[in-house]
PDB file of N, CA and C in Angstrom:
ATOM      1  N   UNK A   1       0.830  -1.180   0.000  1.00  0.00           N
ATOM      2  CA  UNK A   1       0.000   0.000   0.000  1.00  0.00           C
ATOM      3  C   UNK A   1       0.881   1.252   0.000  1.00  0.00           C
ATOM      4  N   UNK A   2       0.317   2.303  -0.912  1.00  0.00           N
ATOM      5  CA  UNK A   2       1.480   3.651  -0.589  1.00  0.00           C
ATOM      6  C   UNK A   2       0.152   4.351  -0.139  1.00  0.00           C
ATOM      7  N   UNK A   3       1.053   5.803   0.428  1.00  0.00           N
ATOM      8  CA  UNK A   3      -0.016   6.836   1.038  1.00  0.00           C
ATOM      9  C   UNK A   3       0.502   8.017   0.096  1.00  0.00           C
ATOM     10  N   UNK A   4       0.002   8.431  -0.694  1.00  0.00           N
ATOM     11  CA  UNK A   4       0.194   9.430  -1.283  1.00  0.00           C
ATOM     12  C   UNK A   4      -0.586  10.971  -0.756  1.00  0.00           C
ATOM     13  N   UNK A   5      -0.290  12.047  -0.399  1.00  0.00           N
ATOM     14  CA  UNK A   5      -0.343  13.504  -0.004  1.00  0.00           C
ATOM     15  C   UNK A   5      -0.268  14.482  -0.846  1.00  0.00           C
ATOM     16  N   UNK A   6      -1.171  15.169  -1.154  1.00  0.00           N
ATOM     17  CA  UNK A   6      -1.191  16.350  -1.784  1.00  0.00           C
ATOM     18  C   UNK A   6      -1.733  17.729  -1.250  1.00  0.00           C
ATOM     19  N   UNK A   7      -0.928  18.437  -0.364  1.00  0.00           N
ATOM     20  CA  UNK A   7      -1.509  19.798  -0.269  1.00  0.00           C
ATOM     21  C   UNK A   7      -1.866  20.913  -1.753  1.00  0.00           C
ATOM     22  N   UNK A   8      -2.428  20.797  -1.825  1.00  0.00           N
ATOM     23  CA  UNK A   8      -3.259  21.464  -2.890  1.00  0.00           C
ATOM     24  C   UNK A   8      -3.798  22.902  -2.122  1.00  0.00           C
ATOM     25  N   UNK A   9      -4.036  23.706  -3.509  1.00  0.00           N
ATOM     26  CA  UNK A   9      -4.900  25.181  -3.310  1.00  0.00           C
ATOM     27  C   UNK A   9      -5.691  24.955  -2.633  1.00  0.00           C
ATOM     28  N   UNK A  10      -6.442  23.978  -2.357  1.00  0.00           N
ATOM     29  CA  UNK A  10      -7.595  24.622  -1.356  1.00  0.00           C
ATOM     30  C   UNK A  10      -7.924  23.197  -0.562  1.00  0.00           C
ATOM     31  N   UNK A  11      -7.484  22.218  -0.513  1.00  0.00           N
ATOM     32  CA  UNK A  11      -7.754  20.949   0.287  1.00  0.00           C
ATOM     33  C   UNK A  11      -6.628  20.159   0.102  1.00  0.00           C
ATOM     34  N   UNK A  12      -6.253  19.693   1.145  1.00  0.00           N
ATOM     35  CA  UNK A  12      -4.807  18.502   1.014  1.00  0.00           C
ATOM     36  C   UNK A  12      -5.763  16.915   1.128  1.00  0.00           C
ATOM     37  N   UNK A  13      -5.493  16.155   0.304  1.00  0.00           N
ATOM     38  CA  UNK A  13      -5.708  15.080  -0.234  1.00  0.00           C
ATOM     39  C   UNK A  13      -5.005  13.941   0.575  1.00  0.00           C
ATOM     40  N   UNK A  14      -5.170  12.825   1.142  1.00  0.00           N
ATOM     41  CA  UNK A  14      -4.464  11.849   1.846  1.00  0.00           C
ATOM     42  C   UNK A  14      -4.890  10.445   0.763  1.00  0.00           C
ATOM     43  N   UNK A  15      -4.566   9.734   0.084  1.00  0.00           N
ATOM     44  CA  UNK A  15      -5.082   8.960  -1.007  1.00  0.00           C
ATOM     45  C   UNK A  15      -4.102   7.550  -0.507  1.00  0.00           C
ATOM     46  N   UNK A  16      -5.002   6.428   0.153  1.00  0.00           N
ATOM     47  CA  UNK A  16      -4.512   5.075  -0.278  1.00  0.00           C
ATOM     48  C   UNK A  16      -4.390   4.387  -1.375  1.00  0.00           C
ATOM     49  N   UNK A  17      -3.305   3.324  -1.974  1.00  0.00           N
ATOM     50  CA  UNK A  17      -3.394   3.175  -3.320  1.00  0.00           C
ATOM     51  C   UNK A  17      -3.093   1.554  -2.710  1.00  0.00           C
ATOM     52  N   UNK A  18      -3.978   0.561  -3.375  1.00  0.00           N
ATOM     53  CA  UNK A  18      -3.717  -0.807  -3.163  1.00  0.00           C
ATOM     54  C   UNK A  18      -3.516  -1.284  -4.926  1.00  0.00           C
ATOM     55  N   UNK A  19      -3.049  -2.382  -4.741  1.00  0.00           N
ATOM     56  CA  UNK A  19      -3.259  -2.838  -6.370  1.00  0.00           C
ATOM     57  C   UNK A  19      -4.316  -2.829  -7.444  1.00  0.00           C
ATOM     58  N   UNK A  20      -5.564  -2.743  -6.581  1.00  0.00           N
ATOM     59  CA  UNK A  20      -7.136  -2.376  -7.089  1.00  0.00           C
ATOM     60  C   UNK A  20      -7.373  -0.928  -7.437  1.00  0.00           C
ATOM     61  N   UNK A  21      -6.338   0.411  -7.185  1.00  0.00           N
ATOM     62  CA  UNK A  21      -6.760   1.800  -7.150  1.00  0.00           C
ATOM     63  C   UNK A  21      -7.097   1.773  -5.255  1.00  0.00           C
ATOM     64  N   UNK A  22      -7.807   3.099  -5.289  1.00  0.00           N
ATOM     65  CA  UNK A  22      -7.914   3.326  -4.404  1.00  0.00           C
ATOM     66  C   UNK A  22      -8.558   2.845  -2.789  1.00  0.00           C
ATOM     67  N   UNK A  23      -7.216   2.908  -2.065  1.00  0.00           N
ATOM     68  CA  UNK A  23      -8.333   2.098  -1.178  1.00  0.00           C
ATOM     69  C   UNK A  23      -8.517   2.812   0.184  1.00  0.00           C
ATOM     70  N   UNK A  24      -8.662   3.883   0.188  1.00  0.00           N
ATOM     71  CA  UNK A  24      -8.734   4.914   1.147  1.00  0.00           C
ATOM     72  C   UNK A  24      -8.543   6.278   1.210  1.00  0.00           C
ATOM     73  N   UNK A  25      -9.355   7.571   0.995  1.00  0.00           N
ATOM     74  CA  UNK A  25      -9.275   8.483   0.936  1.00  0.00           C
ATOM     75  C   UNK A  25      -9.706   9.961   2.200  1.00  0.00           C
ATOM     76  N   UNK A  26      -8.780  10.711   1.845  1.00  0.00           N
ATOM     77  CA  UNK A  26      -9.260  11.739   3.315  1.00  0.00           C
ATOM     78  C   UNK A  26      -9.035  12.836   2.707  1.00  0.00           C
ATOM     79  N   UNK A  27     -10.289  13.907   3.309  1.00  0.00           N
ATOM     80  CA  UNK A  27      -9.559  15.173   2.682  1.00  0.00           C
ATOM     81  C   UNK A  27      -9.351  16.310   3.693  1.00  0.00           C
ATOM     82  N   UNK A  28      -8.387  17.568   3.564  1.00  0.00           N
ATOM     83  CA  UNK A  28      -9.205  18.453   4.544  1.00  0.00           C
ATOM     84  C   UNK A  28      -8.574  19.883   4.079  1.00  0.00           C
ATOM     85  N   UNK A  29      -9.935  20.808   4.361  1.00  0.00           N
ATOM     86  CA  UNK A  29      -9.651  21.762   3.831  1.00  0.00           C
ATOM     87  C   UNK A  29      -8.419  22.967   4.276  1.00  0.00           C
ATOM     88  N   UNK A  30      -7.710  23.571   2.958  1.00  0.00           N
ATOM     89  CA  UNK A  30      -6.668  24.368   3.322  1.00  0.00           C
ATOM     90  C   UNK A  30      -7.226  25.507   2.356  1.00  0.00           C
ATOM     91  N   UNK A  31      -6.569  26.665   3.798  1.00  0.00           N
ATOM     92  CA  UNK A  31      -7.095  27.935   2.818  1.00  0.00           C
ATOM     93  C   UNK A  31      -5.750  28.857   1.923  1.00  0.00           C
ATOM     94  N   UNK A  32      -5.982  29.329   0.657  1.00  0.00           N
ATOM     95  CA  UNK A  32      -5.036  30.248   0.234  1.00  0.00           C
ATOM     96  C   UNK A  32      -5.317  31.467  -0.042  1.00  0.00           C
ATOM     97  N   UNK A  33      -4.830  32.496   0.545  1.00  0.00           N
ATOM     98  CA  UNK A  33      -4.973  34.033   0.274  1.00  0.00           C
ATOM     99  C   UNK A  33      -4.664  33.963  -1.204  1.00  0.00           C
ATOM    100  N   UNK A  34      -5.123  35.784  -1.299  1.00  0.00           N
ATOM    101  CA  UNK A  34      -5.099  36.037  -3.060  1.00  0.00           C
ATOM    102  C   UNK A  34      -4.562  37.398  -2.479  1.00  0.00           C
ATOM    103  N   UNK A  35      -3.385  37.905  -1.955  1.00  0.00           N
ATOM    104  CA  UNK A  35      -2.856  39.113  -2.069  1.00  0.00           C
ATOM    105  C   UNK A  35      -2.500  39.771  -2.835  1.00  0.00           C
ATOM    106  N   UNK A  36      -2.675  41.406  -2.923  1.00  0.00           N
ATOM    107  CA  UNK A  36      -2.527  42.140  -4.105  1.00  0.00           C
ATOM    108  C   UNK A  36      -1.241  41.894  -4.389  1.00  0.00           C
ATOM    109  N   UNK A  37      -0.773  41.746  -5.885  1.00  0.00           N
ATOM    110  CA  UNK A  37       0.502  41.432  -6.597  1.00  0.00           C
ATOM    111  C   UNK A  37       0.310  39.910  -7.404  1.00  0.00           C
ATOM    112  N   UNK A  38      -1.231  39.271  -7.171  1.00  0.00           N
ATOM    113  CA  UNK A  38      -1.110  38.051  -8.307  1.00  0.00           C
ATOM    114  C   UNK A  38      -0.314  37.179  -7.069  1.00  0.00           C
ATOM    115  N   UNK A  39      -0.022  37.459  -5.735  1.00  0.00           N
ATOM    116  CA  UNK A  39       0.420  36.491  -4.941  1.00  0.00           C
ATOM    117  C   UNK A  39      -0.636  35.401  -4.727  1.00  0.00           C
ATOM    118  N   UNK A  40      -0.041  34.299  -4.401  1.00  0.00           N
ATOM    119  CA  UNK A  40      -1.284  33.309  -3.746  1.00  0.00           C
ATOM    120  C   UNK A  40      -0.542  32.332  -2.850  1.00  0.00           C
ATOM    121  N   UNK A  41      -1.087  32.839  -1.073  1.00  0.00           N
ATOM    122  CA  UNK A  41       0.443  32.434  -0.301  1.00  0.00           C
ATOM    123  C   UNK A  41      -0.956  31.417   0.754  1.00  0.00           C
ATOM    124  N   UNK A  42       0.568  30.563   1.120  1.00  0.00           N
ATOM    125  CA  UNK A  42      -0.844  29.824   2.527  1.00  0.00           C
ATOM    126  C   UNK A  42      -0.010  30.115   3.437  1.00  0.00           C
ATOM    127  N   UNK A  43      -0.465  29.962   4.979  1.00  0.00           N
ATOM    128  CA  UNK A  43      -0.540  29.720   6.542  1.00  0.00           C
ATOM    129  C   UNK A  43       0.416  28.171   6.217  1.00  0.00           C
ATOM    130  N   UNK A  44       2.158  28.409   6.218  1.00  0.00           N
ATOM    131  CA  UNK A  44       2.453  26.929   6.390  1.00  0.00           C
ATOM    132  C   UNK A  44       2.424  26.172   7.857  1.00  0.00           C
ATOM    133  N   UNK A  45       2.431  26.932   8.508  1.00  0.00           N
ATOM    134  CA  UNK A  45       1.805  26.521   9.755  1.00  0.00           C
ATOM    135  C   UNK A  45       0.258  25.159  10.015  1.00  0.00           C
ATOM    136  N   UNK A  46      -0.574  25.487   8.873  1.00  0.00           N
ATOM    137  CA  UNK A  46      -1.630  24.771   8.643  1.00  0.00           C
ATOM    138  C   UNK A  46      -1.204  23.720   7.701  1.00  0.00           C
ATOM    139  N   UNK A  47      -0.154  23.427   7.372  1.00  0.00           N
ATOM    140  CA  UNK A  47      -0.054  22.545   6.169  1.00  0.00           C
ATOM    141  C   UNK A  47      -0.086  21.080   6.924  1.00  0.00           C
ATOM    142  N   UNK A  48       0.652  21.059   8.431  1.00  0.00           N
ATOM    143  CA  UNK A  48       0.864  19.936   9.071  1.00  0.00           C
ATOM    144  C   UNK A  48      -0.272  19.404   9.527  1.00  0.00           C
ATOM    145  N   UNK A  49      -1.749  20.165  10.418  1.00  0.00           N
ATOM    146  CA  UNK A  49      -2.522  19.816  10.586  1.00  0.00           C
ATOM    147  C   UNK A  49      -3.924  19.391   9.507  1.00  0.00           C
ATOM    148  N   UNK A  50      -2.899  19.663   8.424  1.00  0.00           N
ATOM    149  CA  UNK A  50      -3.753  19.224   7.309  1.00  0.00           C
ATOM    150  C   UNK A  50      -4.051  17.880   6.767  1.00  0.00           C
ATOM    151  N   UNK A  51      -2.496  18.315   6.855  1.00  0.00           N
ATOM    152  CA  UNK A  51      -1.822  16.624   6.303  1.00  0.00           C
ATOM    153  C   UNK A  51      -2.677  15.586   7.585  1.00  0.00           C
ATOM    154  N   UNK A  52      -2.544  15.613   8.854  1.00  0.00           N
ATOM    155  CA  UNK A  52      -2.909  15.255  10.215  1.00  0.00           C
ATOM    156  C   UNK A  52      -4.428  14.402   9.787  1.00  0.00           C
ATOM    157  N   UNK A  53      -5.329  15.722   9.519  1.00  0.00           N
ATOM    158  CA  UNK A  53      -6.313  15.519   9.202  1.00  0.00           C
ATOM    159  C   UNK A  53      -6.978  14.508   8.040  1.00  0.00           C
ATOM    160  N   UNK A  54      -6.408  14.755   6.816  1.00  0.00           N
ATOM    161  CA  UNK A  54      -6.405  14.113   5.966  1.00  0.00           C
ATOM    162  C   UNK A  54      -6.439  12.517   5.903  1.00  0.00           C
ATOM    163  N   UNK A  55      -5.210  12.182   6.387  1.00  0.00           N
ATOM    164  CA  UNK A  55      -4.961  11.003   6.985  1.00  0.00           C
ATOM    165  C   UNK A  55      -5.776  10.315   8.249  1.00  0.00           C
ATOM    166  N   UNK A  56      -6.129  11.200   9.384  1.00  0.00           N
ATOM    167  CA  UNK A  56      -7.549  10.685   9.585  1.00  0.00           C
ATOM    168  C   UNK A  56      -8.486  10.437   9.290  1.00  0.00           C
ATOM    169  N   UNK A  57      -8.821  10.986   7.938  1.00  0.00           N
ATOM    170  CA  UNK A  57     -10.000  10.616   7.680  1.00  0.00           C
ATOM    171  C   UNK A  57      -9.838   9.221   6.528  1.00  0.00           C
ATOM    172  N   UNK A  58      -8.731   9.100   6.110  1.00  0.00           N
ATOM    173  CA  UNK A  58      -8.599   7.982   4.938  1.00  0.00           C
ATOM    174  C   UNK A  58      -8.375   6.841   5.921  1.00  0.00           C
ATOM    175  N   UNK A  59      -7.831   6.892   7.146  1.00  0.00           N
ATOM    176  CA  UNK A  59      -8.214   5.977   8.021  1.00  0.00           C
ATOM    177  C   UNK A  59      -9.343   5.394   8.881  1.00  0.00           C
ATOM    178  N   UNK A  60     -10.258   6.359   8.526  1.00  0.00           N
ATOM    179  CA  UNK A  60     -11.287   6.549   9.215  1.00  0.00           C
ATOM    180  C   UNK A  60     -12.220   5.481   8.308  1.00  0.00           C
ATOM    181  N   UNK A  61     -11.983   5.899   6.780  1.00  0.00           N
ATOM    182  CA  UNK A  61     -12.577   4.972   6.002  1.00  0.00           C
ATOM    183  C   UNK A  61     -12.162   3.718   5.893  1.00  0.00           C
ATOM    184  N   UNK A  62     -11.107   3.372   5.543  1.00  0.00           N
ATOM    185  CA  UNK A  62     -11.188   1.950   5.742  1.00  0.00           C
ATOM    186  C   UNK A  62      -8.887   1.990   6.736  1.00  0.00           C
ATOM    187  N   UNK A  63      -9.503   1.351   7.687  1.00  0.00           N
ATOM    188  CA  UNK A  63      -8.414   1.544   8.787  1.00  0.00           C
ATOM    189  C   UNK A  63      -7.800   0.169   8.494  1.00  0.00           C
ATOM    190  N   UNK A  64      -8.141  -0.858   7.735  1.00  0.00           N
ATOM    191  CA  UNK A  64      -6.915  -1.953   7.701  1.00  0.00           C
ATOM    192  C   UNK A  64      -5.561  -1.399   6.343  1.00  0.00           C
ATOM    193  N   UNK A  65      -6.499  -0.696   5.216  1.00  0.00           N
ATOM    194  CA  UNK A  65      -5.665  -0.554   4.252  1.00  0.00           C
ATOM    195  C   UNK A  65      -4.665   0.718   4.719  1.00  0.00           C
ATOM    196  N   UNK A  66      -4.827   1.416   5.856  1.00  0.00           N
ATOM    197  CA  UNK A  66      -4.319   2.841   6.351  1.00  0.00           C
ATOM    198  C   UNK A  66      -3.377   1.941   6.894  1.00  0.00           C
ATOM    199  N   UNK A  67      -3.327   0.772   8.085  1.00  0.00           N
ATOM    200  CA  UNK A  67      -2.536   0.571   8.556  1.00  0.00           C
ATOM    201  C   UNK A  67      -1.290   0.060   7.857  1.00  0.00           C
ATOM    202  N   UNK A  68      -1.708  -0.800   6.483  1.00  0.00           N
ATOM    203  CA  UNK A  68      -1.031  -1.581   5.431  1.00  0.00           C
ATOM    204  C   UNK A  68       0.320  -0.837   5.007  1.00  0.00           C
ATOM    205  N   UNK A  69      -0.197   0.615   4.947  1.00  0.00           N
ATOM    206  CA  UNK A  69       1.029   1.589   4.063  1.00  0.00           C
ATOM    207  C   UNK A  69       2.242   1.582   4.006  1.00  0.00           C
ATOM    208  N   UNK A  70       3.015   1.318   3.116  1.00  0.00           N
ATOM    209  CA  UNK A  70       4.650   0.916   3.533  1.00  0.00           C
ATOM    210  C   UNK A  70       5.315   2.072   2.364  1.00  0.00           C
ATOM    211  N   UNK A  71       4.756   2.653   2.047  1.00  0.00           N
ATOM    212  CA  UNK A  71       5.660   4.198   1.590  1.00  0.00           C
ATOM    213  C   UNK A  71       4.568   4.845   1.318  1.00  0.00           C
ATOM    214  N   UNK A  72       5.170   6.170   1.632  1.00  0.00           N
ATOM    215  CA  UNK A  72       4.131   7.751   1.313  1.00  0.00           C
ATOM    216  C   UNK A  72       4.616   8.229   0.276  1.00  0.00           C
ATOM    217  N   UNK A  73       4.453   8.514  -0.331  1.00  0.00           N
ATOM    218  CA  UNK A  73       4.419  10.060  -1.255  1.00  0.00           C
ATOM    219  C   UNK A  73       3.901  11.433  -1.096  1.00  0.00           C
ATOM    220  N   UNK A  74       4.423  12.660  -1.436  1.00  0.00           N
ATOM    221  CA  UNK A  74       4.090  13.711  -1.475  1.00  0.00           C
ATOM    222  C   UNK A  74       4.523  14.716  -2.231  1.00  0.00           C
ATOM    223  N   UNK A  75       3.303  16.033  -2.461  1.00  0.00           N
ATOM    224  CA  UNK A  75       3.316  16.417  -3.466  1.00  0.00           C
ATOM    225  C   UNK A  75       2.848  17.812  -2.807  1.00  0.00           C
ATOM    226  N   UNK A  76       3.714  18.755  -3.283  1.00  0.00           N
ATOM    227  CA  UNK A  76       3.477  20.506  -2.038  1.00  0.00           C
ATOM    228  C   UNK A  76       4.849  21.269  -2.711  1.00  0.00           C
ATOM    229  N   UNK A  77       4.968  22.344  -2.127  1.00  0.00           N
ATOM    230  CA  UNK A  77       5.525  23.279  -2.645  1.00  0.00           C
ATOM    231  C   UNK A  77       6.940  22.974  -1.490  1.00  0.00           C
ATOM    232  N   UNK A  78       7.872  23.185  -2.106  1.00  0.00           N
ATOM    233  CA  UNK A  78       9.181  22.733  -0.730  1.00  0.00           C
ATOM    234  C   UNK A  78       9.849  23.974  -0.292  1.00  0.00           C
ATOM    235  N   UNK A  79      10.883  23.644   1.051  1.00  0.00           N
ATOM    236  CA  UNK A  79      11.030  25.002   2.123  1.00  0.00           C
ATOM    237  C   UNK A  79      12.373  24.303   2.212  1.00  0.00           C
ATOM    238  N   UNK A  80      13.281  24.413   2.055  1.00  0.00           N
ATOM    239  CA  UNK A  80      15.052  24.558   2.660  1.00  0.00           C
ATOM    240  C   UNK A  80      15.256  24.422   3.993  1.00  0.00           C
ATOM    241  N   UNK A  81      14.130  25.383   4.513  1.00  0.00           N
ATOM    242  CA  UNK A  81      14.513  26.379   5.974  1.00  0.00           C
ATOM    243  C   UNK A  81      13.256  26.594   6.882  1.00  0.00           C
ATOM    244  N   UNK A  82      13.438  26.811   7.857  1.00  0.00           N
ATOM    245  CA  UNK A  82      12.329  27.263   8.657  1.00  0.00           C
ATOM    246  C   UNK A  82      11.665  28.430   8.195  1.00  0.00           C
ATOM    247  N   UNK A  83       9.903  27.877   7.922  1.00  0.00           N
ATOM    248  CA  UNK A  83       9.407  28.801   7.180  1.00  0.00           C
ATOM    249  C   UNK A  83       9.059  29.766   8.362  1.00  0.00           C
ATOM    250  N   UNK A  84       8.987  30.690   8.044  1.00  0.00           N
ATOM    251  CA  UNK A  84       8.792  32.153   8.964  1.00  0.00           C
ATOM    252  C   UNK A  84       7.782  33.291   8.348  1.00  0.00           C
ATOM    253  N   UNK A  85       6.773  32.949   6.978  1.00  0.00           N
ATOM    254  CA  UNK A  85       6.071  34.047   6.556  1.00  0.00           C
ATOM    255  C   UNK A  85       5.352  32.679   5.485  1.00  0.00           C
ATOM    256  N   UNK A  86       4.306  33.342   4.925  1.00  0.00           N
ATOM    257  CA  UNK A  86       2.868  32.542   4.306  1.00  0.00           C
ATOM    258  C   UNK A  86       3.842  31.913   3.187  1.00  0.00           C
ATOM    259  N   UNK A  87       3.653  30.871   2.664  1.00  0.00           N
ATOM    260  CA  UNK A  87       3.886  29.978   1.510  1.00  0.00           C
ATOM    261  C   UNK A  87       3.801  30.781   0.175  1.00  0.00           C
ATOM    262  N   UNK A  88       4.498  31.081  -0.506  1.00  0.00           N
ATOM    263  CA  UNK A  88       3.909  31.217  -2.149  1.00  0.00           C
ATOM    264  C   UNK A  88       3.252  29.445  -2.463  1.00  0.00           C
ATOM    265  N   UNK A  89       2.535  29.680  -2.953  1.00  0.00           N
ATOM    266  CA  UNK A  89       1.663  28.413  -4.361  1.00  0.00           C
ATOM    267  C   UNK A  89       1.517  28.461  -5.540  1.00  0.00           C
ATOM    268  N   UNK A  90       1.552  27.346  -6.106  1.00  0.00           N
ATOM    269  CA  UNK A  90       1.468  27.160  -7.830  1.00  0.00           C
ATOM    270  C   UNK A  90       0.645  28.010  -8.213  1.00  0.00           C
ATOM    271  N   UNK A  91      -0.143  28.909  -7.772  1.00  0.00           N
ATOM    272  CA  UNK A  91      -1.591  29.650  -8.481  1.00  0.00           C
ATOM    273  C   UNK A  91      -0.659  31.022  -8.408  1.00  0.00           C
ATOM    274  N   UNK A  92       0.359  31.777  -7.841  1.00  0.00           N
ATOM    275  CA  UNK A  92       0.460  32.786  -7.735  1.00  0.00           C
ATOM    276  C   UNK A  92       1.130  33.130  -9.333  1.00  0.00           C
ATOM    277  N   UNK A  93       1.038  34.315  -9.740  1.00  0.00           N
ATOM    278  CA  UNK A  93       1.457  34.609 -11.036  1.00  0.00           C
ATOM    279  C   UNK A  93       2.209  35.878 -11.081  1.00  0.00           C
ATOM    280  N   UNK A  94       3.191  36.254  -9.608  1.00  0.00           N
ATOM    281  CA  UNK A  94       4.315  37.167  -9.491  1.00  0.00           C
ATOM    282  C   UNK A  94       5.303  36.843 -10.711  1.00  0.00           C
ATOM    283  N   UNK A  95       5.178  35.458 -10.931  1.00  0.00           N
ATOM    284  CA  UNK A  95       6.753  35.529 -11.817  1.00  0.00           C
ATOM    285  C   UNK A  95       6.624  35.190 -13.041  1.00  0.00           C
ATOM    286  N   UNK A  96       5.256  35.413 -13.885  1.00  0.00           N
ATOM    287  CA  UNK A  96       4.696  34.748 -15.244  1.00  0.00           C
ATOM    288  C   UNK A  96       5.343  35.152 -16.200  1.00  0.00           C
ATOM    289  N   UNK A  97       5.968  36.781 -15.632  1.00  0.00           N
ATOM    290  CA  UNK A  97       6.543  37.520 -16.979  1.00  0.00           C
ATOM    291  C   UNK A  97       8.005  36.028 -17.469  1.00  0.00           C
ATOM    292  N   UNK A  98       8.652  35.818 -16.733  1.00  0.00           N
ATOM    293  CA  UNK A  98       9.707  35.118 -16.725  1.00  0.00           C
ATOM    294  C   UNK A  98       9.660  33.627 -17.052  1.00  0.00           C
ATOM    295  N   UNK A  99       8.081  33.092 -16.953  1.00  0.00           N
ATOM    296  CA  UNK A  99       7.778  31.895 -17.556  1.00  0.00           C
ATOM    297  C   UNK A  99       8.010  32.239 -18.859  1.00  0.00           C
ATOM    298  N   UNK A 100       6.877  33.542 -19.350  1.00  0.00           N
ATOM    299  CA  UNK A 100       6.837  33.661 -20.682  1.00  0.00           C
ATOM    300  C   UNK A 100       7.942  33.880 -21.717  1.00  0.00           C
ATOM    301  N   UNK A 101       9.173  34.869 -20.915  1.00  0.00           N
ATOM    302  CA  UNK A 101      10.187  34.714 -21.576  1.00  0.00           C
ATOM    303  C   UNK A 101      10.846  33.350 -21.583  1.00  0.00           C
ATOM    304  N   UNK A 102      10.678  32.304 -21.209  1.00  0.00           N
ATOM    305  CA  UNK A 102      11.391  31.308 -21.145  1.00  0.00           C
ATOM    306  C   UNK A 102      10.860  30.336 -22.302  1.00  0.00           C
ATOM    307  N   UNK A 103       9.774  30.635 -22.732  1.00  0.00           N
ATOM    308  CA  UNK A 103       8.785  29.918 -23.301  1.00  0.00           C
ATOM    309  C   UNK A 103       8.216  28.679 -23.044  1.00  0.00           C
ATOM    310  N   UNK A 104       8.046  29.227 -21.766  1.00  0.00           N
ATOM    311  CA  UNK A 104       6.790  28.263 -20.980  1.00  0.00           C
ATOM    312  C   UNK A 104       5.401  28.595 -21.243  1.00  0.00           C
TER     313      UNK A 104
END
């Protein structure tokens, strides 16, 4: 069984995967600001009790395949360092000019 994690824009995802697809799912909601500048930052502070949550609830649904899990996966925006101010996220569009020159 893997446990795959996705903090996402607006709900982090906890997803069991057995050889059949899915065999346990949790979700829980995360919020993202829309600050002036095309920013779009989260509370990383909330990312842990998300994840927390999530995973309770995919255990909640079926608790033998939760216990089964022998690797996680995850999928979120990454930090070096102790975060100390809101997350940028994939939705923010501060730096599009520089996609576009790249020809992205």
């Amino acid at each position: 069984m893997i446990l795959t994690l996705d903090l996402g824009s607006s709900t982090t995802k906890a997803v069991v995967w057995d050889p059949g697809g899915i065999g346990a799912r949790g979700e829980a909601p995360l919020e993202t600001s829309f600050p002036a500048g095309g920013r779009a930052e989260q509370d990383p502070g909330r990312w842990w009790p998300a994840v927390v949550a999530a995973c309770a609830g995919a255990r909640a649904e079926n608790p033998e395949a939760f216990a089964a899990v022998e690797a996680v996966g995850a999928a979120t925006q990454a930090a070096r360092h102790r975060v100390e101010q809101p997350g940028l996220v994939g939705a923010h569009v501060e730096g599009d000019h520089l996609a576009v020159a790249a020809g992205r």
